[in-house]
Protein backbone atom coordinates (compact mmCIF):
# COMPACT_ATOMS: atom_id res chain seq x y z
CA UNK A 1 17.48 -20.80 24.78
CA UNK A 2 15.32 -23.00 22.52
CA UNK A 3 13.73 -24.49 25.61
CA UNK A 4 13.50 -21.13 27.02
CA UNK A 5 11.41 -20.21 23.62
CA UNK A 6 9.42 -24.13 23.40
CA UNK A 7 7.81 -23.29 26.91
CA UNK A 8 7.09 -19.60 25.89
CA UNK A 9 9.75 -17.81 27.75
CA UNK A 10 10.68 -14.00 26.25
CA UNK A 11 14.77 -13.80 25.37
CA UNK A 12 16.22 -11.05 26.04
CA UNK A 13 18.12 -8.83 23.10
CA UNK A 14 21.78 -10.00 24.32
CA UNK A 15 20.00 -13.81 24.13
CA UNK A 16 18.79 -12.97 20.44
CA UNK A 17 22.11 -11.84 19.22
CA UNK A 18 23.89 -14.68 20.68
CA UNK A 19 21.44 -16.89 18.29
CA UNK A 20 21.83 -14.63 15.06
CA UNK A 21 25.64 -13.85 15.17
CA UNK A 22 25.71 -17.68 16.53
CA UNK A 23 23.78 -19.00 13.41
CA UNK A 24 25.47 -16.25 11.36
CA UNK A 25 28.81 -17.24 11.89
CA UNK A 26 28.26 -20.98 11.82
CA UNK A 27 28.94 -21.89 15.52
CA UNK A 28 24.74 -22.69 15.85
CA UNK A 29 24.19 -25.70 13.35
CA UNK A 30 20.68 -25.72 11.03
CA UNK A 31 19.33 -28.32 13.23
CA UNK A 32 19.36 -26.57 16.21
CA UNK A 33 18.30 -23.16 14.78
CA UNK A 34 15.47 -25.18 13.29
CA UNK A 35 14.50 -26.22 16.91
CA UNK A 36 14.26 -22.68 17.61
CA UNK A 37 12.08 -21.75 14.58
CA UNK A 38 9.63 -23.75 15.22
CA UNK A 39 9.47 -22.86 18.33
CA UNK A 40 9.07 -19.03 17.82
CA UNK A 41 6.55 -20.42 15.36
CA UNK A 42 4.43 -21.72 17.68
CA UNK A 43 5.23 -19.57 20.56
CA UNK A 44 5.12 -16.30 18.81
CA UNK A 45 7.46 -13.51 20.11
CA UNK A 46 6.67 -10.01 21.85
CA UNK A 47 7.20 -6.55 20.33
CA UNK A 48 10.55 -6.27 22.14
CA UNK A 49 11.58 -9.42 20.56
CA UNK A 50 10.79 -8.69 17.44
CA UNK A 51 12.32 -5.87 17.48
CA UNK A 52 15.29 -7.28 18.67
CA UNK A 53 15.41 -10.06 16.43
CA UNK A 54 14.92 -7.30 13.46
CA UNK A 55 18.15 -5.14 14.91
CA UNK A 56 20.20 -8.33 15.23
CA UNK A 57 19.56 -9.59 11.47
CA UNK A 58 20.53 -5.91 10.27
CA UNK A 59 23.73 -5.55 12.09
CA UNK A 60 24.47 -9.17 10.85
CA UNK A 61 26.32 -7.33 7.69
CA UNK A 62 26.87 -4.03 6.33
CA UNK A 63 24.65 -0.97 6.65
CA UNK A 64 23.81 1.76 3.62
CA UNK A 65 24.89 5.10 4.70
CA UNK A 66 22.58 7.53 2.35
CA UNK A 67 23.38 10.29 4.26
CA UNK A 68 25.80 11.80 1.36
CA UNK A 69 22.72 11.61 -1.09
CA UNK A 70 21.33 15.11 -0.81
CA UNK A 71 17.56 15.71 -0.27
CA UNK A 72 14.98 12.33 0.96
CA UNK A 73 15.42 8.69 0.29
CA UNK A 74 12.56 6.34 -0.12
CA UNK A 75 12.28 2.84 -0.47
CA UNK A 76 9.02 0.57 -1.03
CA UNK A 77 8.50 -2.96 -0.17
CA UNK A 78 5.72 -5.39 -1.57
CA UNK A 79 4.97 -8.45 0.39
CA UNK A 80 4.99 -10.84 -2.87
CA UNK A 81 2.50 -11.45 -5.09
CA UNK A 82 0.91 -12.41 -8.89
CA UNK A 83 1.61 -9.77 -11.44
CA UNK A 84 3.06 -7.49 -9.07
CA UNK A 85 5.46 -4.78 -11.38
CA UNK A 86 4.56 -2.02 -9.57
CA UNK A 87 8.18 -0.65 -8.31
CA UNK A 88 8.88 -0.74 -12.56
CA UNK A 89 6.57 2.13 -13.28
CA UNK A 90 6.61 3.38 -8.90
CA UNK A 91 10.01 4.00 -8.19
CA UNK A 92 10.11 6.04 -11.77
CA UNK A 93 7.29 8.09 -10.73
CA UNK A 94 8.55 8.89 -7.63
CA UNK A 95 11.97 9.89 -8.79
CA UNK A 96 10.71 11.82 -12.25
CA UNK A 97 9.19 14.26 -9.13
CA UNK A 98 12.38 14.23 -6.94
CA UNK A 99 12.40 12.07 -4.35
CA UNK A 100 15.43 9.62 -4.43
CA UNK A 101 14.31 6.02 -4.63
CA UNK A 102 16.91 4.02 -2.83
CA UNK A 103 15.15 0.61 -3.99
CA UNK A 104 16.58 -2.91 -2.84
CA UNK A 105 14.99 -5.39 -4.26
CA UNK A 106 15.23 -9.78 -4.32
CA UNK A 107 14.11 -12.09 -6.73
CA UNK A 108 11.13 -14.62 -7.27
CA UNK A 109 10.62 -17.51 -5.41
CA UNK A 110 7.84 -20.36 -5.69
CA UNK A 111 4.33 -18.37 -6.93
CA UNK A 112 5.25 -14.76 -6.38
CA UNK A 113 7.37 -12.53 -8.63
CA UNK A 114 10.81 -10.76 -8.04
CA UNK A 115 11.64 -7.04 -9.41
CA UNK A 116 15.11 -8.55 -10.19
CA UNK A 117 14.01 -10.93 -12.28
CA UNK A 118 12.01 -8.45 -14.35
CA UNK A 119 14.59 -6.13 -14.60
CA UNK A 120 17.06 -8.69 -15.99
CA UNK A 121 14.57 -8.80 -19.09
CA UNK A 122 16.67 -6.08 -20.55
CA UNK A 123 19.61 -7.52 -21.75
CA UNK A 124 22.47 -6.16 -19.93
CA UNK A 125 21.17 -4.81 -17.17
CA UNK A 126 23.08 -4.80 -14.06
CA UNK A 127 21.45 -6.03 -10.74
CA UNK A 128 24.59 -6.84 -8.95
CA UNK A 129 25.71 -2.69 -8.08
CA UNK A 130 28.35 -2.31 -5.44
CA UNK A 131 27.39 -0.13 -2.65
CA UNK A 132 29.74 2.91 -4.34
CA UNK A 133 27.55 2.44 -7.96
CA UNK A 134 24.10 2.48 -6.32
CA UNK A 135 24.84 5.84 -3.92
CA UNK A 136 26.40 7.48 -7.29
CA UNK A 137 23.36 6.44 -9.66
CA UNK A 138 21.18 7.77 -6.95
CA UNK A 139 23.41 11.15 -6.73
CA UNK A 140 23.01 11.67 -10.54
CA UNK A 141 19.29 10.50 -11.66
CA UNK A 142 17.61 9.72 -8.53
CA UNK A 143 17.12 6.45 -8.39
CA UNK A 144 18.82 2.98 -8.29
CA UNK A 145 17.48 -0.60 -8.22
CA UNK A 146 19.35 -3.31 -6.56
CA UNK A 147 20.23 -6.87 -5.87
CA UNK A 148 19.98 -7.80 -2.31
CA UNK A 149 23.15 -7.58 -0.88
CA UNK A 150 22.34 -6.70 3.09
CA UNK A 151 21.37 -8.84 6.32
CA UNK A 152 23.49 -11.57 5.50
CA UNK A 153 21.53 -13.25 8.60
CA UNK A 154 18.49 -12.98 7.16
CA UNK A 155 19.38 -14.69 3.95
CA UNK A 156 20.61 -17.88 5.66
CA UNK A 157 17.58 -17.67 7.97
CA UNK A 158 14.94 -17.51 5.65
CA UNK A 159 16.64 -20.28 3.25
CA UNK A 160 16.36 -22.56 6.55
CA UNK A 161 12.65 -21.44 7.03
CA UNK A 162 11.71 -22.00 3.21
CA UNK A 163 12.40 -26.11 4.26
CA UNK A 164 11.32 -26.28 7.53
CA UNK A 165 7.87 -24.75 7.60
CA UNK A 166 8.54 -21.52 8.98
CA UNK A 167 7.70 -19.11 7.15
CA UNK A 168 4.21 -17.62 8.26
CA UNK A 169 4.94 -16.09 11.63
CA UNK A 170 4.01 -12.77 11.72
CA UNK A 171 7.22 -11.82 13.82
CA UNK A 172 9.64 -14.07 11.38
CA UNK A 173 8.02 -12.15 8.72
CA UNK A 174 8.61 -8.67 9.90
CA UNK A 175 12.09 -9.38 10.84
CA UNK A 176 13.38 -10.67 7.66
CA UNK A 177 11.52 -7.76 5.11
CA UNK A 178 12.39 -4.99 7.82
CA UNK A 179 16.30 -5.77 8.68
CA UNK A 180 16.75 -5.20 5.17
CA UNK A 181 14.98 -2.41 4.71
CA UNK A 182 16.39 -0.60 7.86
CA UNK A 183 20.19 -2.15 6.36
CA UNK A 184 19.57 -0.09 3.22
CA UNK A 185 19.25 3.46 4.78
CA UNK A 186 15.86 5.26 3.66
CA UNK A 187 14.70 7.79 5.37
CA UNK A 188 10.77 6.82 4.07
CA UNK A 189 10.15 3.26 4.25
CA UNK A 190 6.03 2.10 2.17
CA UNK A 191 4.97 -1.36 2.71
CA UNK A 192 2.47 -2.73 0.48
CA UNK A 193 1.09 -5.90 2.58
CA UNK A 194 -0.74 -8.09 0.07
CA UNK A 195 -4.07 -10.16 1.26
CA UNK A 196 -5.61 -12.48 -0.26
CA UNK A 197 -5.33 -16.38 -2.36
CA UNK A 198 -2.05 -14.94 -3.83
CA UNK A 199 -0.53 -13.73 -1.05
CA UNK A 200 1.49 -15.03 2.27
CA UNK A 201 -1.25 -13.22 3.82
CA UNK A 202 -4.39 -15.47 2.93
CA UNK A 203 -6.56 -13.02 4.73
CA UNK A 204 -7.00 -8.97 5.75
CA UNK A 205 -6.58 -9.79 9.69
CA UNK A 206 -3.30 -11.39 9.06
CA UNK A 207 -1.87 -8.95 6.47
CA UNK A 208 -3.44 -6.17 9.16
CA UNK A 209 -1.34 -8.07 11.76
CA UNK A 210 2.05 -7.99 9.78
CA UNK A 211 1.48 -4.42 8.67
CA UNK A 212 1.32 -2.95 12.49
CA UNK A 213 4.16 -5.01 13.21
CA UNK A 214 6.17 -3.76 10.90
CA UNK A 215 5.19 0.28 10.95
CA UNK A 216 5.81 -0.74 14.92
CA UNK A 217 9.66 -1.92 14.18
CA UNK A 218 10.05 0.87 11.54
CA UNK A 219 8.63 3.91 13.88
CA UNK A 220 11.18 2.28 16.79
CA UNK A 221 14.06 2.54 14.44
CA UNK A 222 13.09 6.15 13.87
CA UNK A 223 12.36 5.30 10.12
CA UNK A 224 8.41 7.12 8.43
CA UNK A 225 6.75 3.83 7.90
CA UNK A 226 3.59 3.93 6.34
CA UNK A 227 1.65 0.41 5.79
CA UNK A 228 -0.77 0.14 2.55
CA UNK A 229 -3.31 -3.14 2.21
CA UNK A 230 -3.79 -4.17 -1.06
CA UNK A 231 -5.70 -6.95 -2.71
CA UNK A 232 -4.36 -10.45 -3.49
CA UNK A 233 -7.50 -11.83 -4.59
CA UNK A 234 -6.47 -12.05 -8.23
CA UNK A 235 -3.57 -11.18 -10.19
CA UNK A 236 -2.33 -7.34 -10.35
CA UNK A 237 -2.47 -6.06 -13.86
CA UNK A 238 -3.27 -8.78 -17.16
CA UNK A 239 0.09 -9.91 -17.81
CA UNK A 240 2.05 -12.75 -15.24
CA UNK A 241 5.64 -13.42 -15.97
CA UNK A 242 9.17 -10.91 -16.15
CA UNK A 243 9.34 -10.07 -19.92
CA UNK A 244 5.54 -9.35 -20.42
CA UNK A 245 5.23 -7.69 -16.78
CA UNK A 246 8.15 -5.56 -18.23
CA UNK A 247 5.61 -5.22 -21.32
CA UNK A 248 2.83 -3.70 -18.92
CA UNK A 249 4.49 -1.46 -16.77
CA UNK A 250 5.79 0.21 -20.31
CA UNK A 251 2.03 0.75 -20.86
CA UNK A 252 1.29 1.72 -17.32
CA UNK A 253 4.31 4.45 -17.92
CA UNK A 254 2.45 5.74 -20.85
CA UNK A 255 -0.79 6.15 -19.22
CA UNK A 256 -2.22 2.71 -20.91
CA UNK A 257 -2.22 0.27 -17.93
CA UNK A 258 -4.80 -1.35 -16.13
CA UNK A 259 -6.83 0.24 -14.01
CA UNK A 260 -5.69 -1.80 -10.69
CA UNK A 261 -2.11 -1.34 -11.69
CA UNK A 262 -2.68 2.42 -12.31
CA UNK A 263 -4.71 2.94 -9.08
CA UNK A 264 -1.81 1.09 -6.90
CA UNK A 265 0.91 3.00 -8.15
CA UNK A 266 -1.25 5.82 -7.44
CA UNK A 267 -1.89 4.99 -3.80
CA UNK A 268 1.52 4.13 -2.96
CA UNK A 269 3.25 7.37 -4.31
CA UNK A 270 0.77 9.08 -2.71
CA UNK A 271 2.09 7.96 0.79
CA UNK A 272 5.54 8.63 -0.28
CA UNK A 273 4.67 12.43 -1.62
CA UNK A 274 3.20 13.18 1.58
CA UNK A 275 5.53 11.66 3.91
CA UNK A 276 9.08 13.51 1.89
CA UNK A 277 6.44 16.84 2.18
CA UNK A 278 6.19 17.28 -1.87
CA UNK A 279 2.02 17.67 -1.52
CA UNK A 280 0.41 19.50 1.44
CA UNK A 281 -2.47 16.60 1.03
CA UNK A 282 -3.46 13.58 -0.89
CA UNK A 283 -5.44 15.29 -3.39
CA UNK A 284 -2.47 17.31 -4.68
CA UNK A 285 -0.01 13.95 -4.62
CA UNK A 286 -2.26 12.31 -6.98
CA UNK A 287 -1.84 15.17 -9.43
CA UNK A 288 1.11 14.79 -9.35
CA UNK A 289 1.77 11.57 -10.19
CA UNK A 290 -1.02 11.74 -12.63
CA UNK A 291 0.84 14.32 -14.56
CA UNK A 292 4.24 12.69 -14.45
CA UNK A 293 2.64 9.58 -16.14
CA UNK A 294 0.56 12.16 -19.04
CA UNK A 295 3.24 14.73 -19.65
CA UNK A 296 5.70 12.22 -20.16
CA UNK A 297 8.45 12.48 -17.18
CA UNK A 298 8.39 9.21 -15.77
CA UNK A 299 8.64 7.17 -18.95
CA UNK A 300 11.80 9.66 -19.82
CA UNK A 301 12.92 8.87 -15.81
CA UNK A 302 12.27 5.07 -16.89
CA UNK A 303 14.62 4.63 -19.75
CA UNK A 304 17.28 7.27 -17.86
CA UNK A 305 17.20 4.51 -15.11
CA UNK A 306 17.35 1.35 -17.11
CA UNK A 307 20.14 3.12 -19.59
CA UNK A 308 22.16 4.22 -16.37
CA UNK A 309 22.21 0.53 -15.30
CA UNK A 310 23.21 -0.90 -18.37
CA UNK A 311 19.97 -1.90 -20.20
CA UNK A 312 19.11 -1.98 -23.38
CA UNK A 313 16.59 1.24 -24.12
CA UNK A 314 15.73 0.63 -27.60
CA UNK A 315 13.45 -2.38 -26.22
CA UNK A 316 11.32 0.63 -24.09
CA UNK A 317 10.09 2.08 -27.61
CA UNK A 318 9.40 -1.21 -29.18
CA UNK A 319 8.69 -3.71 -26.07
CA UNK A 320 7.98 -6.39 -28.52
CA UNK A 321 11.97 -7.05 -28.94
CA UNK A 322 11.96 -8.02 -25.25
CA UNK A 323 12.60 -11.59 -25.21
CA UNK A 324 8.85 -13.58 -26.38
CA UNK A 325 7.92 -17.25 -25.64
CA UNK A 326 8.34 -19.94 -28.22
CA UNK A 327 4.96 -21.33 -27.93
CA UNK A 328 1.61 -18.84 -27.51
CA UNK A 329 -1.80 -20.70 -27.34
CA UNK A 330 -4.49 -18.96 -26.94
CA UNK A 331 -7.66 -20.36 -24.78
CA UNK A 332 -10.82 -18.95 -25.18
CA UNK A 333 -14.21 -19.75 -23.43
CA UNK A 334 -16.89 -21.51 -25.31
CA UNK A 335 -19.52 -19.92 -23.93
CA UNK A 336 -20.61 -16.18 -22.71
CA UNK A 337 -20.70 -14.77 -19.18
CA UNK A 338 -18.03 -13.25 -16.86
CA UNK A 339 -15.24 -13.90 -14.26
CA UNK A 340 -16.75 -14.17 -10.91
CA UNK A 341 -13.41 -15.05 -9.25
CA UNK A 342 -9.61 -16.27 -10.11
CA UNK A 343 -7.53 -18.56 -7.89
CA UNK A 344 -4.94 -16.13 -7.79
CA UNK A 345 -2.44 -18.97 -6.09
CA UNK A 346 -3.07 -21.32 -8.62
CA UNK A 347 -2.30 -18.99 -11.57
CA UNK A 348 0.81 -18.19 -9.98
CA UNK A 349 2.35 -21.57 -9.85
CA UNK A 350 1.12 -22.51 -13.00
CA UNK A 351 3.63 -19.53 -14.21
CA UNK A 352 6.03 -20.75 -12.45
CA UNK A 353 5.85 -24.45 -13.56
CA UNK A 354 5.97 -22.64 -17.03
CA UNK A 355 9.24 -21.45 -16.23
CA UNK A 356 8.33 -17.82 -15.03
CA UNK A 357 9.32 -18.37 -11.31
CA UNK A 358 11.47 -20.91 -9.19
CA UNK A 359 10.62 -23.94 -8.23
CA UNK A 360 13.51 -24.28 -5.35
CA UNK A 361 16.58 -21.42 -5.23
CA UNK A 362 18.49 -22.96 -8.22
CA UNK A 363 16.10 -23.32 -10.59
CA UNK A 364 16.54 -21.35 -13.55
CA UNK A 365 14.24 -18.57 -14.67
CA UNK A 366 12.90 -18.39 -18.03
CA UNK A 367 12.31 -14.62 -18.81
CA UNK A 368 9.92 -15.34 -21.62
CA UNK A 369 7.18 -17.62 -20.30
């Protein structure tokens, strides 16, 4: 099969489950699956592939069945990137006007930012739900965030692409952010493919590219998939870290966020409004979601959620008791003018040699820096 793929043969699906349950199970060693990533890298694979590769990673473990959750689950997805909090104030938005957010979400890893790691800026707050705890938190407030837990495939997969140069395939891609997505049960699935210095996807073709691929294997699996582009050019929002991310998307809640972070949000509920049929058009969406933010109901829907999963809420009224760094220098310019441009990637990994993100999968986070 890997010299089927090396001289740009197409498997077939029974061949592509035979690799995945193969490598799953530990009967395919890393050295050969290796083989066959780079190979896929470098040969690409077809739709049919894809989408077989995608249905093989999420039957790799268990499945979310939503289906006892009355009324329409969404989930969102953000390909990675600087300053990225926007499921904090999203997914509280979405549910203050009820629509379930079913939201899985993973961690941090090299320059971009994880949702879990944010969260965990609370003290006490759970990330590790069992499957029972996330369906009842989403039964009695409407919305649960969550460790990831599904597509045991895809975890071991991607570890073995993160060291062997694999990672930007377009197809490989796809697969891995879709067969958990699909695992986890939504009925609305919104992508927000980033573009740009901070992102996987270094320019708008590529991120185009991804974002077909993946409204492709999410219309196939009978899932509304709905693809946003946003900008990676710079960091989203002022603040880069978990605690003071946590800090801004407080703000954002009360109407007081930056304008980019504000206007994303925005977008992205937008799709989701439409798609569960709250608004007739986009127009009445952003209303909305506008009003949630000024009359209050998604900051109330923000500390119901963080309360429900064991957080400390008194540090939503006074963010400042979130956890602060031990050293704050400020650096200011010594002479006038204005930012033409910000190397987005570069910022990114200088928070994370500060302790923000992770340099390699066991590297402890520092939630302050």
């Amino acid at each position: 099969l890997i010299l089927k793929k090396r001289e740009g043969g197409c498997l077939t699906e029974s061949e592509i489950n035979y690799i995945v349950k193969g490598y799953t199970q530990g009967s395919i060693p890393d050295y050969q699956m290796s083989a066959f990533l780079m190979a896929v890298y470098f040969k690409g694979l077809s739709d049919e592939e894809t989408f077989a590769l995608t249905k093989a990673m999420t039957d790799s473990g268990e499945k979310l069945d939503l289906s006892c959750i009355p009324g329409v689950k969404a989930d969102k997805h953000s390909t990675g990137g600087v300053g990225d909090k926007t499921t904090l104030v999203l997914a509280t938005m979405i549910a203050s006007l009820g629509i379930n957010m079913a939201k899985m979400s993973g961690r941090g890893l090299g320059n971009t930012g994880g949702t879990i790691d944010k969260l965990e800026s609370f003290p006490g707050f759970n990330t590790s739900l069992t499957n029972e705890q996330f369906i009842e938190n989403i039964k009695h407030i409407g919305i649960a965030v969550n460790g990831p837990t599904l597509s045991p495939a895809d975890k071991k997969i991607y570890a073995l692409r993160d060291v062997t140069a694999t990672v930007e395939n377009v197809s490989l891609i796809a697969s891995s952010i879709m067969s958990k997505k699909l695992a986890a049960g939504a009925d609305i699935i919104v992508l927000d493919v980033k573009s740009g210095s901070g992102a996987f996807m270094k320019n708008e073709h590529d991120a185009l590219q991804l974002a077909h691929e993946m409204v492709k294997i999410g219309k196939a699996s009978n899932k509304q998939t709905i693809a946003v582009i946003s900008d990676m050019n710079q960091p989203l929002g002022h603040n880069i870290g978990n605690a003071l991310e946590v800090v801004e998307a407080i703000e954002t809640l009360k109407g007081k966020g930056p304008a980019d972070l504000h206007n994303l949000c925005i977008a992205l509920g937008t799709q989701i409004l439409e798609a569960a049929g709250k608004a007739s058009d986009a127009a009445q969406a952003k209303d909305m979601l506008e009003l949630s933010l000024t009359n209050g109901t998604a900051y109330s829907k923000f500390k119901e959620f963080i309360k429900t999963q064991g957080g400390d809420i008194s540090n939503i009224d006074n963010p400042m008791k979130l956890v602060n760094a031990s050293y704050i220098v400020p650096v200011i310019s010594n002479s006038e003018g204005y930012v033409e441009s910000i190397e987005c990637e570069q910022i990114g990994r200088a928070s994370m040699i500060l302790g923000a993100g992770r340099k390699d999968k066991d590297s402890l986070v520092d939630l302050s820096a």
